[in-house]
PDB file of N, CA and C in Angstrom:
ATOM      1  N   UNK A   1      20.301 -20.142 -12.939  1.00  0.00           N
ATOM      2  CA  UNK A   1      19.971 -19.675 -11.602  1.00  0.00           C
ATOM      3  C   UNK A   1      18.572 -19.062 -11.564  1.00  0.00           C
ATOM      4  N   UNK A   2      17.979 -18.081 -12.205  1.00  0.00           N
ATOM      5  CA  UNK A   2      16.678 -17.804 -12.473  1.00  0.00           C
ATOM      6  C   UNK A   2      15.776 -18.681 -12.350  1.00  0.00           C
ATOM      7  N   UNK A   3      16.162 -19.880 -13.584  1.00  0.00           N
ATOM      8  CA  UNK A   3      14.815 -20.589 -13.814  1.00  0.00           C
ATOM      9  C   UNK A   3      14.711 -20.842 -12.337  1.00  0.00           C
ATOM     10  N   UNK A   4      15.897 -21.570 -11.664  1.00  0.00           N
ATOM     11  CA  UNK A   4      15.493 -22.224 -10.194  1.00  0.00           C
ATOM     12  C   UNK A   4      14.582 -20.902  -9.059  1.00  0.00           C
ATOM     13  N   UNK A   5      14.861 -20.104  -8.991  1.00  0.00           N
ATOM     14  CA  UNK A   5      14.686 -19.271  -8.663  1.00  0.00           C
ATOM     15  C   UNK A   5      13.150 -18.708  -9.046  1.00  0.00           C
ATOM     16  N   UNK A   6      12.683 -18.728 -10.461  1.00  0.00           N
ATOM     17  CA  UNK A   6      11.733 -18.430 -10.576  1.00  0.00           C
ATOM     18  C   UNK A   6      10.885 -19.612 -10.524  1.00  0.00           C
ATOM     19  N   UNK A   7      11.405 -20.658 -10.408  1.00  0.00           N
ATOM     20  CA  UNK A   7      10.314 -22.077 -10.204  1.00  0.00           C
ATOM     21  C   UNK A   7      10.403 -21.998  -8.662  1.00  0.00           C
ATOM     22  N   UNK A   8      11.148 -21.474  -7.715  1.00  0.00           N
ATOM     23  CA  UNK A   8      11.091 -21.814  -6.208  1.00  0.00           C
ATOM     24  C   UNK A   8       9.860 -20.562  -5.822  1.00  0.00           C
ATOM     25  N   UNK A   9       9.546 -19.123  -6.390  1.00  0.00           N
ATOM     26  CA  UNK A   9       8.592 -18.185  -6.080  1.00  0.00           C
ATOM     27  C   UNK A   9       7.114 -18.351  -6.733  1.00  0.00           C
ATOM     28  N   UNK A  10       7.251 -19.653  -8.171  1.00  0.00           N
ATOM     29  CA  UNK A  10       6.180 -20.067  -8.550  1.00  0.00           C
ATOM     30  C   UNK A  10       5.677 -20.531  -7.252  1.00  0.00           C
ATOM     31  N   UNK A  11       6.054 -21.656  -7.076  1.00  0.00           N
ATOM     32  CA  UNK A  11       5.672 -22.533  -5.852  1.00  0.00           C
ATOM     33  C   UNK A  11       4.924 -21.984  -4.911  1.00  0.00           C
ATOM     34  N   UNK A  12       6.367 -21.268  -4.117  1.00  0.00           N
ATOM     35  CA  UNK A  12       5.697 -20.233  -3.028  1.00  0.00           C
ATOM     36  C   UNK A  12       4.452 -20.023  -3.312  1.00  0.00           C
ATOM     37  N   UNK A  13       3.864 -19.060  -4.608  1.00  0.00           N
ATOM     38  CA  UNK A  13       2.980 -18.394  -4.945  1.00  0.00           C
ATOM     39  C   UNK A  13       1.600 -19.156  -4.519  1.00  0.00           C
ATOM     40  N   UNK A  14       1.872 -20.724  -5.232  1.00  0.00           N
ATOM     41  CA  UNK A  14       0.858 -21.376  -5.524  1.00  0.00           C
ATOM     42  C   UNK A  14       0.476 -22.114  -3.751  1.00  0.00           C
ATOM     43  N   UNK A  15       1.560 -22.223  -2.945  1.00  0.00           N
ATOM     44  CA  UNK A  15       1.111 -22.974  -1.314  1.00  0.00           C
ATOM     45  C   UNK A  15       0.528 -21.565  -0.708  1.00  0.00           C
ATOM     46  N   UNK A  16       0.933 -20.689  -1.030  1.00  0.00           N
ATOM     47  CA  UNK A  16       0.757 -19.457  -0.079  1.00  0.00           C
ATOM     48  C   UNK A  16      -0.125 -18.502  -0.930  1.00  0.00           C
ATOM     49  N   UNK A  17      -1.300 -18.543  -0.674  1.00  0.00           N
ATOM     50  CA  UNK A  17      -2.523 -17.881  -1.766  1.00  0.00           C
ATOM     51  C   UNK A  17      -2.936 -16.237  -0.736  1.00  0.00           C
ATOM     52  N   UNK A  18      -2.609 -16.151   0.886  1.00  0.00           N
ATOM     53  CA  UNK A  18      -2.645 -15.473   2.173  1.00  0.00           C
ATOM     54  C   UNK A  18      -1.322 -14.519   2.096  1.00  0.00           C
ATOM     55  N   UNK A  19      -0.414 -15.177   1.296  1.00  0.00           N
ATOM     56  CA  UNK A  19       1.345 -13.800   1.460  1.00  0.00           C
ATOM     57  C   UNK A  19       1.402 -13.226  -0.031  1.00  0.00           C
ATOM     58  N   UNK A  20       2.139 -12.734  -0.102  1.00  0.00           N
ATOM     59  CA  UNK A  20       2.933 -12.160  -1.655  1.00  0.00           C
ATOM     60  C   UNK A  20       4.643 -12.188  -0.678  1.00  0.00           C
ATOM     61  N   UNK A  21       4.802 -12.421  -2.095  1.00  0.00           N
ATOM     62  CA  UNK A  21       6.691 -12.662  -1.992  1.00  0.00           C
ATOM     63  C   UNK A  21       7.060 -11.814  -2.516  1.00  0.00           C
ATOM     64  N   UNK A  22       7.949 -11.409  -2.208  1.00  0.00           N
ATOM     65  CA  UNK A  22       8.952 -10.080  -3.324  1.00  0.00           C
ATOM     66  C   UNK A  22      10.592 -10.954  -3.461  1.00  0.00           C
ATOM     67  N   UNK A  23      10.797 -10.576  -4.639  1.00  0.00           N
ATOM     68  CA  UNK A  23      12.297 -11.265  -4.916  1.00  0.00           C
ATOM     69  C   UNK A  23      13.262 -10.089  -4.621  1.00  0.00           C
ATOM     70  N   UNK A  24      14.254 -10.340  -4.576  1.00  0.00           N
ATOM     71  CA  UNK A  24      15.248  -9.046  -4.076  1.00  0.00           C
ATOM     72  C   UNK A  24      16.555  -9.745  -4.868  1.00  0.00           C
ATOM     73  N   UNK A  25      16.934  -8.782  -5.870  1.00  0.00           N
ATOM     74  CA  UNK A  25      17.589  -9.331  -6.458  1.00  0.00           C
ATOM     75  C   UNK A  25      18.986  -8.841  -6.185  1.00  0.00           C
ATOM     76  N   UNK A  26      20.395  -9.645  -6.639  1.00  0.00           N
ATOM     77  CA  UNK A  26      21.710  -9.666  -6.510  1.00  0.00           C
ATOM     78  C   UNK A  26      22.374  -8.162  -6.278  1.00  0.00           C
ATOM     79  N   UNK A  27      21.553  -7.808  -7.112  1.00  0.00           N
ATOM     80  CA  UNK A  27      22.088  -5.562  -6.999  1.00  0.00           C
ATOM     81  C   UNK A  27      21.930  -5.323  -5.385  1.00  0.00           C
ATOM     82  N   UNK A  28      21.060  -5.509  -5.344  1.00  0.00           N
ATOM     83  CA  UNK A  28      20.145  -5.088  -3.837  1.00  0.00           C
ATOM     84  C   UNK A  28      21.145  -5.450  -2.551  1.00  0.00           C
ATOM     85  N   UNK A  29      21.452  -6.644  -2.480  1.00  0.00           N
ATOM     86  CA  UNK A  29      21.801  -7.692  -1.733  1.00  0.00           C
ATOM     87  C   UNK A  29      23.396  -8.102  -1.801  1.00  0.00           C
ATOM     88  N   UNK A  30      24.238  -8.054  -2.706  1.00  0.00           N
ATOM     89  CA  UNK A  30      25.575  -8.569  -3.218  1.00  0.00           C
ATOM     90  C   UNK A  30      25.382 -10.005  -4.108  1.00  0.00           C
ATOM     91  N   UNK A  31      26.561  -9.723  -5.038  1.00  0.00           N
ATOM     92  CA  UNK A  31      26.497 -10.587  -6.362  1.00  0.00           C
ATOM     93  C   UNK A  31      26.120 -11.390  -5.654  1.00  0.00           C
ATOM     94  N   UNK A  32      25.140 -12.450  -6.972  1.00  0.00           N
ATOM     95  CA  UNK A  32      25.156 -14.174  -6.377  1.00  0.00           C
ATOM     96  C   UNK A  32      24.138 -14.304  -5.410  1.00  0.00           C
ATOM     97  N   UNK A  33      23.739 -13.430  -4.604  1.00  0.00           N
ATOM     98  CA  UNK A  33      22.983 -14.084  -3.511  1.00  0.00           C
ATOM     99  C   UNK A  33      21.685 -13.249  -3.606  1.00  0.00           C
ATOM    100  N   UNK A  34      20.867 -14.055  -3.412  1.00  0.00           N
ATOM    101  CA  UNK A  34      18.795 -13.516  -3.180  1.00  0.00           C
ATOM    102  C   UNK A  34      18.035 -13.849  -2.504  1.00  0.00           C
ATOM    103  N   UNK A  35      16.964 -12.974  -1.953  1.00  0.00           N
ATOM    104  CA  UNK A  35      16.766 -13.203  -1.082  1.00  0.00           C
ATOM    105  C   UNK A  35      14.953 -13.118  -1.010  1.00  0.00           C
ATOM    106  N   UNK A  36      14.274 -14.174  -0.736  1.00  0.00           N
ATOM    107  CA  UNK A  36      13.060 -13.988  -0.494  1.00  0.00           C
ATOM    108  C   UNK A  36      12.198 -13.234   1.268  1.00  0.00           C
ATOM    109  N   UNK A  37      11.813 -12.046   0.689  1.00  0.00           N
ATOM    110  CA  UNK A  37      10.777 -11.300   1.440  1.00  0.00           C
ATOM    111  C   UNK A  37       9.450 -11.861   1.548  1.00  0.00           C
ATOM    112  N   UNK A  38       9.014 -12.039   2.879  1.00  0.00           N
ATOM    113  CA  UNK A  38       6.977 -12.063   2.833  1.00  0.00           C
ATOM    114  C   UNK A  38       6.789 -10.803   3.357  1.00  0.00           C
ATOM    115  N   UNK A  39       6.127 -10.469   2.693  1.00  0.00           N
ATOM    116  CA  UNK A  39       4.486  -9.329   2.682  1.00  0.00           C
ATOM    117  C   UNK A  39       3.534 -10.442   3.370  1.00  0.00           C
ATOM    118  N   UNK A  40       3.334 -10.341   4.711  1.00  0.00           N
ATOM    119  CA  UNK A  40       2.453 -11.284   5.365  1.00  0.00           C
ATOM    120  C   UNK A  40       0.973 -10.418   4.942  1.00  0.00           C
ATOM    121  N   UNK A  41      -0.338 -11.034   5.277  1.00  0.00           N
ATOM    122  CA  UNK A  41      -1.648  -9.982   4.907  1.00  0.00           C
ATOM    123  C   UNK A  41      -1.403  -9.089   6.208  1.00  0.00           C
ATOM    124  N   UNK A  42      -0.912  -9.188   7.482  1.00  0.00           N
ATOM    125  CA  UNK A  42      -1.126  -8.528   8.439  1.00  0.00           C
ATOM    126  C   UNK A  42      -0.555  -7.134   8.155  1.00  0.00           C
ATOM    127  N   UNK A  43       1.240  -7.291   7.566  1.00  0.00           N
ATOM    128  CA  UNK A  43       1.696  -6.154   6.749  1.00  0.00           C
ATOM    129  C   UNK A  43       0.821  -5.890   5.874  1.00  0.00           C
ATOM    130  N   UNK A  44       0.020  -6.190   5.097  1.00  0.00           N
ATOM    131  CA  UNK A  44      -0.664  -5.348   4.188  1.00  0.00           C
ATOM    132  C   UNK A  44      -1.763  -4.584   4.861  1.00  0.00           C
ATOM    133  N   UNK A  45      -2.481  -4.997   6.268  1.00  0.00           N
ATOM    134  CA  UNK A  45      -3.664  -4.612   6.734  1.00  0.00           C
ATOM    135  C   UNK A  45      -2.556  -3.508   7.589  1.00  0.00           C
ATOM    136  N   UNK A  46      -1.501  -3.658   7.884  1.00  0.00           N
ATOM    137  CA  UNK A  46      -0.945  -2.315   8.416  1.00  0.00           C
ATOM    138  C   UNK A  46      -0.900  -0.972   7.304  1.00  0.00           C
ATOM    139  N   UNK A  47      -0.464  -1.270   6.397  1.00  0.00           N
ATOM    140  CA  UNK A  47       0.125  -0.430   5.910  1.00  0.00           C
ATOM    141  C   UNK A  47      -1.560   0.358   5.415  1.00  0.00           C
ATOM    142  N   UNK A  48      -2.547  -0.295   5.122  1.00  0.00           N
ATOM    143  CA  UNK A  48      -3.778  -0.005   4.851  1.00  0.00           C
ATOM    144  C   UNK A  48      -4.375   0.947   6.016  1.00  0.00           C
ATOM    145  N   UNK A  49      -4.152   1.004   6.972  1.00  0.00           N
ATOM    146  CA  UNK A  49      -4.454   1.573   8.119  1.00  0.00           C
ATOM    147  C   UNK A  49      -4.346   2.493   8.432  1.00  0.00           C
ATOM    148  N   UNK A  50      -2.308   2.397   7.888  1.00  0.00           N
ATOM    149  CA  UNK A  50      -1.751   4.020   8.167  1.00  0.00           C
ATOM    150  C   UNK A  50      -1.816   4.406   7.137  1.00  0.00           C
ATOM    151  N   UNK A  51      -2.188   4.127   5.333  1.00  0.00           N
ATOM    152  CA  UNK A  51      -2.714   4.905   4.554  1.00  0.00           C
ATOM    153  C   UNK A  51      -4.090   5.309   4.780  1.00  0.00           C
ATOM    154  N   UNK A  52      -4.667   5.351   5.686  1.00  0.00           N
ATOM    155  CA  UNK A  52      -5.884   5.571   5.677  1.00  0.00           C
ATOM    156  C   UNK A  52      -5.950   6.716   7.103  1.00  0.00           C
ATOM    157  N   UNK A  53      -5.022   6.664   7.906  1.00  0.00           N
ATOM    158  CA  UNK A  53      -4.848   7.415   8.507  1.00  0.00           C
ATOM    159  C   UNK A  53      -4.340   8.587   8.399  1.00  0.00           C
ATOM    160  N   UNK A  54      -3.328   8.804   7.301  1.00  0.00           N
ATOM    161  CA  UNK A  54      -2.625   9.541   6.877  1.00  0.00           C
ATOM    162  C   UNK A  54      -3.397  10.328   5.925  1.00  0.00           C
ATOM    163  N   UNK A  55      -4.695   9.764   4.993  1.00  0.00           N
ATOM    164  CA  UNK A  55      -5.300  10.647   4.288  1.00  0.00           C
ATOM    165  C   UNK A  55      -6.547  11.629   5.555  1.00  0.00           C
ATOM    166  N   UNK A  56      -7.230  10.562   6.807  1.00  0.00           N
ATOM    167  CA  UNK A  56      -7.674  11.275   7.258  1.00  0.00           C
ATOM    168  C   UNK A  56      -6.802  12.823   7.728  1.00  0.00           C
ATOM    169  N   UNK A  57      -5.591  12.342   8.236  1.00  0.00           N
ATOM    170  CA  UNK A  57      -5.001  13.420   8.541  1.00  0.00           C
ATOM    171  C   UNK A  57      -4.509  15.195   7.738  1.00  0.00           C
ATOM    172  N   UNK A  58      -4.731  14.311   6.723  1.00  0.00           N
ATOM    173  CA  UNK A  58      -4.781  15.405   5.714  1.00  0.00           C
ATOM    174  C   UNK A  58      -5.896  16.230   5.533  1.00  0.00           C
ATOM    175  N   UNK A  59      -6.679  15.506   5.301  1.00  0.00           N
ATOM    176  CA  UNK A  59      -8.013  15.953   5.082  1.00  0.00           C
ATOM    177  C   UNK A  59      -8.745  16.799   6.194  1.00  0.00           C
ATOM    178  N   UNK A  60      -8.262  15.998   7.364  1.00  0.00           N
ATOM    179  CA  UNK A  60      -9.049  17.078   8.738  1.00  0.00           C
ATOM    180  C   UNK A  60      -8.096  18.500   8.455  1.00  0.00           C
ATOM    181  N   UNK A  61      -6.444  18.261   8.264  1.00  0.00           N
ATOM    182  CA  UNK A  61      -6.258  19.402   8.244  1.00  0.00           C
ATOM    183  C   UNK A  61      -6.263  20.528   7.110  1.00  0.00           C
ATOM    184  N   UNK A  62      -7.267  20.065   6.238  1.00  0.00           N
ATOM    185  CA  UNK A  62      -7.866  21.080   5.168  1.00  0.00           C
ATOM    186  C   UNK A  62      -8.948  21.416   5.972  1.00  0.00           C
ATOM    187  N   UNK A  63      -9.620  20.846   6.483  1.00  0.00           N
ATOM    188  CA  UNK A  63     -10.903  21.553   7.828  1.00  0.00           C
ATOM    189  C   UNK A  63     -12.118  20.834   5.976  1.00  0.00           C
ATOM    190  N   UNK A  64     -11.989  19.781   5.718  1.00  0.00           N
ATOM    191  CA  UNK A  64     -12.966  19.099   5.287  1.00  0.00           C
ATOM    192  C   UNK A  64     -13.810  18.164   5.736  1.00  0.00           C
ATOM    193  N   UNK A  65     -15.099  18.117   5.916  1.00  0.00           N
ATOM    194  CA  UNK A  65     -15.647  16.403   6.351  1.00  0.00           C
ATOM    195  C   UNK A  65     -15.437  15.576   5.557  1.00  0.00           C
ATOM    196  N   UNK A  66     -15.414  14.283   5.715  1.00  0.00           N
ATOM    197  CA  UNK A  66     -15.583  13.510   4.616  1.00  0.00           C
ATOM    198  C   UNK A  66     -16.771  13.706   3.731  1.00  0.00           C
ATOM    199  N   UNK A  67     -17.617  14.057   3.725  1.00  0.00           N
ATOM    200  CA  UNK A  67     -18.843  14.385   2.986  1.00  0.00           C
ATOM    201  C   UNK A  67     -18.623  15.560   1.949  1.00  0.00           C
ATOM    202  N   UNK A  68     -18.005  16.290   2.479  1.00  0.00           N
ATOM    203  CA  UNK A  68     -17.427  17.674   1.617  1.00  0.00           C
ATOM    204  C   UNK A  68     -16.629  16.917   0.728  1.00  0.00           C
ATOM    205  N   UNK A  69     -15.233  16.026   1.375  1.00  0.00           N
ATOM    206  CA  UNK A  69     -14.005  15.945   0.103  1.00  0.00           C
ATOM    207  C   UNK A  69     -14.916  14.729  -1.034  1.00  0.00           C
ATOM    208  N   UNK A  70     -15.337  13.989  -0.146  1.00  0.00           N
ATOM    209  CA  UNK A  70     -15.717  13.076  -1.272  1.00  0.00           C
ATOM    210  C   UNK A  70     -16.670  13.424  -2.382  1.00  0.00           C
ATOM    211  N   UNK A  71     -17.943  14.564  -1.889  1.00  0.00           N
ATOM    212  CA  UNK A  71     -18.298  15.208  -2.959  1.00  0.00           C
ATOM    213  C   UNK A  71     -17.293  16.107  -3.669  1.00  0.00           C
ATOM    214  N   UNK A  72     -16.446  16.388  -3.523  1.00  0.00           N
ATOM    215  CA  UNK A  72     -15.586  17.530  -3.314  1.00  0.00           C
ATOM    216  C   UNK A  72     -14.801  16.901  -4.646  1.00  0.00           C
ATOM    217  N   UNK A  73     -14.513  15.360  -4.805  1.00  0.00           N
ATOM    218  CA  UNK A  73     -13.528  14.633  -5.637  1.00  0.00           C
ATOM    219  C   UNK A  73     -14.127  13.594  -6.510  1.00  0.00           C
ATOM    220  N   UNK A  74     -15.258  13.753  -6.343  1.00  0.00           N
ATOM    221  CA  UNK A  74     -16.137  12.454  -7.206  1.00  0.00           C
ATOM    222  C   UNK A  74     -16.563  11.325  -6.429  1.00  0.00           C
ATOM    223  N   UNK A  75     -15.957  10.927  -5.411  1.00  0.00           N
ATOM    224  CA  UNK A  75     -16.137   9.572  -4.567  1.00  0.00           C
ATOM    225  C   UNK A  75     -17.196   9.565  -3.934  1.00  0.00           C
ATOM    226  N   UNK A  76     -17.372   7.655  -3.654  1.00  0.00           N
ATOM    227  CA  UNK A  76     -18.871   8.271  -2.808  1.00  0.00           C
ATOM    228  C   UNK A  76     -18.173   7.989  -1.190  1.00  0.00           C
ATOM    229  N   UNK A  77     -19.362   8.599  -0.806  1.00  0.00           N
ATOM    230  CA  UNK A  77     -18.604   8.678   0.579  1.00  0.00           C
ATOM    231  C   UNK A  77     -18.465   7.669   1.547  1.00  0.00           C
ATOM    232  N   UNK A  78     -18.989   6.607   1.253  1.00  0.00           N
ATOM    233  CA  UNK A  78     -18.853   5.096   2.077  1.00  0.00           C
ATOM    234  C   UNK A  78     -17.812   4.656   1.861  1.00  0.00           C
ATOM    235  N   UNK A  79     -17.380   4.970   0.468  1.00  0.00           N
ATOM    236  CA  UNK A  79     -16.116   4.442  -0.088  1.00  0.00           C
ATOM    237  C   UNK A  79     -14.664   4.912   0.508  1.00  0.00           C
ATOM    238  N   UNK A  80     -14.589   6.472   0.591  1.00  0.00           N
ATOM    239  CA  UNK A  80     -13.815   7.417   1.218  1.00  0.00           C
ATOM    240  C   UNK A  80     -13.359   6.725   3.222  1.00  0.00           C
ATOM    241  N   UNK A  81     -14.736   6.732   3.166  1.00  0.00           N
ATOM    242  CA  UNK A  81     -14.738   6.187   5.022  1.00  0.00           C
ATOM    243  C   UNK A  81     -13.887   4.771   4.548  1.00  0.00           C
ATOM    244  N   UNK A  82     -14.424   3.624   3.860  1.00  0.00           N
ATOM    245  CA  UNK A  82     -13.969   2.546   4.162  1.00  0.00           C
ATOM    246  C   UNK A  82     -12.138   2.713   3.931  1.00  0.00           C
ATOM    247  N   UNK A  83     -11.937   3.743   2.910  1.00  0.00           N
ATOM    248  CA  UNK A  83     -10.237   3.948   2.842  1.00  0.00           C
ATOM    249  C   UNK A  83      -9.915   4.564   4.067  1.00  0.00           C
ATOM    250  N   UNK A  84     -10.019   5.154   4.579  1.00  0.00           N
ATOM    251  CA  UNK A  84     -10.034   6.028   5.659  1.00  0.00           C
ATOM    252  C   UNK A  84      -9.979   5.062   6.671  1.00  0.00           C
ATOM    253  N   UNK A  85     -10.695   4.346   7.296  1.00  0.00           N
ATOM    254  CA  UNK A  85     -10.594   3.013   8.020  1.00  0.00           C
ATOM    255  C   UNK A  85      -9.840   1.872   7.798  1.00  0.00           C
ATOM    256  N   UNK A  86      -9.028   1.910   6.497  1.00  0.00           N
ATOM    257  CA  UNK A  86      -7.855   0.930   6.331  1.00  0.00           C
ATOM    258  C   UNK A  86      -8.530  -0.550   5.651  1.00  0.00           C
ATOM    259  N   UNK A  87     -10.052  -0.306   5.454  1.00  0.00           N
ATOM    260  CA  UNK A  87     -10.833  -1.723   4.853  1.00  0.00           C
ATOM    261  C   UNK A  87     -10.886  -1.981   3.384  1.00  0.00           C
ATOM    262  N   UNK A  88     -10.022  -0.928   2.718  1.00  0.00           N
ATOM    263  CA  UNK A  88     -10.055  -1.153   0.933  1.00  0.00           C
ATOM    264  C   UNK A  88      -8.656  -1.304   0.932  1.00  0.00           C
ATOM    265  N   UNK A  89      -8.755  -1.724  -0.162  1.00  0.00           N
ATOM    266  CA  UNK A  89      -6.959  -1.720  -0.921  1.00  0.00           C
ATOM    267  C   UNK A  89      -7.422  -0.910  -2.453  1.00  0.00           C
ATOM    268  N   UNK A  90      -7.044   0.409  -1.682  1.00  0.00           N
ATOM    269  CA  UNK A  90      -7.487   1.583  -2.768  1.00  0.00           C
ATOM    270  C   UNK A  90      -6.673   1.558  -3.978  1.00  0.00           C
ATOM    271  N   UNK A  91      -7.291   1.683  -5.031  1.00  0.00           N
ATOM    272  CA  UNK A  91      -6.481   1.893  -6.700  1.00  0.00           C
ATOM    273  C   UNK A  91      -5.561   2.988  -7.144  1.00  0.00           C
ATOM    274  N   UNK A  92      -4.597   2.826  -7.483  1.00  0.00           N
ATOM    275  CA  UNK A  92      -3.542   3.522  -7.614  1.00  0.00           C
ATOM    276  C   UNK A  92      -4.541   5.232  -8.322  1.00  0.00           C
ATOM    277  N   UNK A  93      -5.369   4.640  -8.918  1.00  0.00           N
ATOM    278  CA  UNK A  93      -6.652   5.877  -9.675  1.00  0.00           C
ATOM    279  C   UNK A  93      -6.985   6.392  -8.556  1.00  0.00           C
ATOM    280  N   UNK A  94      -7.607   6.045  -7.574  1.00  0.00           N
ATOM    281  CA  UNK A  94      -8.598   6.646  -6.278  1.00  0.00           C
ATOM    282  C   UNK A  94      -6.966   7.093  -5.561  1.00  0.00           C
ATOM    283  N   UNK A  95      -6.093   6.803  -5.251  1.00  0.00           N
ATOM    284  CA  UNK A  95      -5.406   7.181  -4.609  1.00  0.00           C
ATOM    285  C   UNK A  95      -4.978   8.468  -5.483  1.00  0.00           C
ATOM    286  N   UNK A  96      -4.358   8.656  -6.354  1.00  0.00           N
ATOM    287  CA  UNK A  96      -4.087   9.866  -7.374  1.00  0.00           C
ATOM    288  C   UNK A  96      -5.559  10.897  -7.359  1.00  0.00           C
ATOM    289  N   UNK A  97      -7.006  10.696  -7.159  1.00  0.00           N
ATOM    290  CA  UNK A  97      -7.893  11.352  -6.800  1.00  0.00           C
ATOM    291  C   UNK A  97      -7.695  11.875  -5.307  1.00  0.00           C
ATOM    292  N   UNK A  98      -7.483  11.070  -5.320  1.00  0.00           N
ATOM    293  CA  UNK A  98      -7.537  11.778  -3.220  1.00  0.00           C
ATOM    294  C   UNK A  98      -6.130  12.699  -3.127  1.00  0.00           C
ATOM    295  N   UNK A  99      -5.457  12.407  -3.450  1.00  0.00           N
ATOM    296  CA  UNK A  99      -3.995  13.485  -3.382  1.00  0.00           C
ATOM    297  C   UNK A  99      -4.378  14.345  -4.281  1.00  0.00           C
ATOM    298  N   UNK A 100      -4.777  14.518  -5.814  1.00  0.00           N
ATOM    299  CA  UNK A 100      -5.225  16.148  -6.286  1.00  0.00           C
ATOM    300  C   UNK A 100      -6.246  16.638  -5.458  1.00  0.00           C
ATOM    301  N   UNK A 101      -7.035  16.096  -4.809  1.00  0.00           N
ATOM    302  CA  UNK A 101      -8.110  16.488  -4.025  1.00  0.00           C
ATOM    303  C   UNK A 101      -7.805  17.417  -2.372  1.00  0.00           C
ATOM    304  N   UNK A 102      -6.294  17.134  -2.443  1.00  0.00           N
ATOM    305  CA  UNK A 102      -6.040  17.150  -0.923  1.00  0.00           C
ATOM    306  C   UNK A 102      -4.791  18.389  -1.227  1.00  0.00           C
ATOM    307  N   UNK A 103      -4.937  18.601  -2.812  1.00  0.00           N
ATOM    308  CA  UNK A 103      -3.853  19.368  -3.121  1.00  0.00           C
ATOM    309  C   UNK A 103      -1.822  18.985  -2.949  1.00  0.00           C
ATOM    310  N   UNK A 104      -1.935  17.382  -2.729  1.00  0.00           N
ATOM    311  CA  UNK A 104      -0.584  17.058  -2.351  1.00  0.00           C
ATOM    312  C   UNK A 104       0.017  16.198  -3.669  1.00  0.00           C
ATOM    313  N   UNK A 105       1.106  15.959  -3.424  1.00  0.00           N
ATOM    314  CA  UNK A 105       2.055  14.940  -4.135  1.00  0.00           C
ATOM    315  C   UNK A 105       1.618  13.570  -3.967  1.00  0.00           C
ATOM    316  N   UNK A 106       1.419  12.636  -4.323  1.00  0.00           N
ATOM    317  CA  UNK A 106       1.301  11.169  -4.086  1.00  0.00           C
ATOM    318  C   UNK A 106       2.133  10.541  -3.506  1.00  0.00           C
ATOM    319  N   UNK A 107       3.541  11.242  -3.371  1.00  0.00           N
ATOM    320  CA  UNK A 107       4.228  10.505  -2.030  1.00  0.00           C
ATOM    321  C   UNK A 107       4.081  11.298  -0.895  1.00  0.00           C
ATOM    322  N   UNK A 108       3.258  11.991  -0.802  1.00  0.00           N
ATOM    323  CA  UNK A 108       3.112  12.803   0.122  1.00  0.00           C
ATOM    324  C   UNK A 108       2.201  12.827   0.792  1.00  0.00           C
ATOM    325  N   UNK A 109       1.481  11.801   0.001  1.00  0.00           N
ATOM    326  CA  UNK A 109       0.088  11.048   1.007  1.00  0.00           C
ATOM    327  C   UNK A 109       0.727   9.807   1.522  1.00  0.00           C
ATOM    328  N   UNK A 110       1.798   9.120   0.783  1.00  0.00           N
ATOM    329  CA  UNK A 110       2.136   7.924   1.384  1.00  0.00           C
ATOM    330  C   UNK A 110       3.101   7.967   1.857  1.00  0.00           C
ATOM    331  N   UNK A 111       3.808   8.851   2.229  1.00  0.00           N
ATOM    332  CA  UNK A 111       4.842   9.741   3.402  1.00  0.00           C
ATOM    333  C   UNK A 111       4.158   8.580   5.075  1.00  0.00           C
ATOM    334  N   UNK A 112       5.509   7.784   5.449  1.00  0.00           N
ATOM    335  CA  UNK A 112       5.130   7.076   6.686  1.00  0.00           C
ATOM    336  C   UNK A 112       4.617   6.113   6.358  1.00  0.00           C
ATOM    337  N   UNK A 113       3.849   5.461   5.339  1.00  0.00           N
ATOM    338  CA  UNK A 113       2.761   3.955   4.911  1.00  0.00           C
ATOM    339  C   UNK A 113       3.205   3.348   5.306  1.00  0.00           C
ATOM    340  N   UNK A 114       4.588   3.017   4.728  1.00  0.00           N
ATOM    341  CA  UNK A 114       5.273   1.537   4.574  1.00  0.00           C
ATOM    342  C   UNK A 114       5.759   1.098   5.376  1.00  0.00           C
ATOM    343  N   UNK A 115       5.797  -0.587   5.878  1.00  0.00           N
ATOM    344  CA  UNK A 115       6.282  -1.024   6.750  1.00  0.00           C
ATOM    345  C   UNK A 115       7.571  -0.691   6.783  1.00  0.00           C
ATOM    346  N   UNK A 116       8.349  -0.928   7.854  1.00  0.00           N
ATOM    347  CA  UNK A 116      10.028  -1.067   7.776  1.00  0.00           C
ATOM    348  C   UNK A 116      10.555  -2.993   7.491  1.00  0.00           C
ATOM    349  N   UNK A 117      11.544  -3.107   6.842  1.00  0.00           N
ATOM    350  CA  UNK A 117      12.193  -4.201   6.506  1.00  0.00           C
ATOM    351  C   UNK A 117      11.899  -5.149   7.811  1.00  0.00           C
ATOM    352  N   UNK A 118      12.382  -4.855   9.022  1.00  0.00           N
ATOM    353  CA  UNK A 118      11.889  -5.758   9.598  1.00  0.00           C
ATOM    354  C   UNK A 118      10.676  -5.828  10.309  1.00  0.00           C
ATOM    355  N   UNK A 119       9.649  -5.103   9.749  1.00  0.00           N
ATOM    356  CA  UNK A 119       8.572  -5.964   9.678  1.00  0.00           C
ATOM    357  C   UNK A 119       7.753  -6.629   9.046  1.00  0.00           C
ATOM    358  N   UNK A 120       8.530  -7.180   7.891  1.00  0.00           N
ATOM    359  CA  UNK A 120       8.348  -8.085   6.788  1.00  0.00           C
ATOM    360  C   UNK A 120       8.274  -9.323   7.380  1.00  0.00           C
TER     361      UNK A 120
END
């Protein structure tokens, strides 16, 4: 069952170069049955948006500019704006900088990000 399974998300992978698939496996779902998810790019440009919104929000309410935190954390500050505007797909590193920087938890910057199931 796998191999088929992992030769049917090869595939996917290789027609669809624009989605990512997530497998959802039998635990998740009930024995025996699986189920393929798309991560369309539009879900990813959401979720980029409201992570980027969510750090501004933080950040205004430390009463920082961006010019302050990003000197403030090492970053440069074009970089900070473009996360902030939802136009990077920030590194799990820069993201762990910006939450010690903001004094929070890392789910606590991404508190709200994620799409909901059906908008997969």
């Amino acid at each position: 069952m796998w191999q088929n399974v992992k030769s049917l998300v090869q595939t996917i992978a290789y027609f669809s170069k624009l989605e990512q698939w997530l497998l959802i496996s039998d635990r998740l779902i009930g024995a025996g049955n699986y189920a393929l998810l798309m991560i369309t790019k539009k879900n990813v440009e959401q979720i980029r948006l409201r992570l980027g919104a969510r750090i501004s929000e933080l950040r205004v309410s430390k009463g920082l500019s961006q010019y302050q935190f990003s000197k403030m954390i090492g970053m440069d500050r074009t970089y900070l704006i473009s996360v902030e505007k939802g136009r990077r797909n920030v590194s799990i590193d820069n993201l762990s900088k910006i939450a010690c920087g903001l004094g929070v938890r890392l789910s606590t910057l991404l508190e709200n990000v994620d799409v909901e199931m059906q908008d997969c």
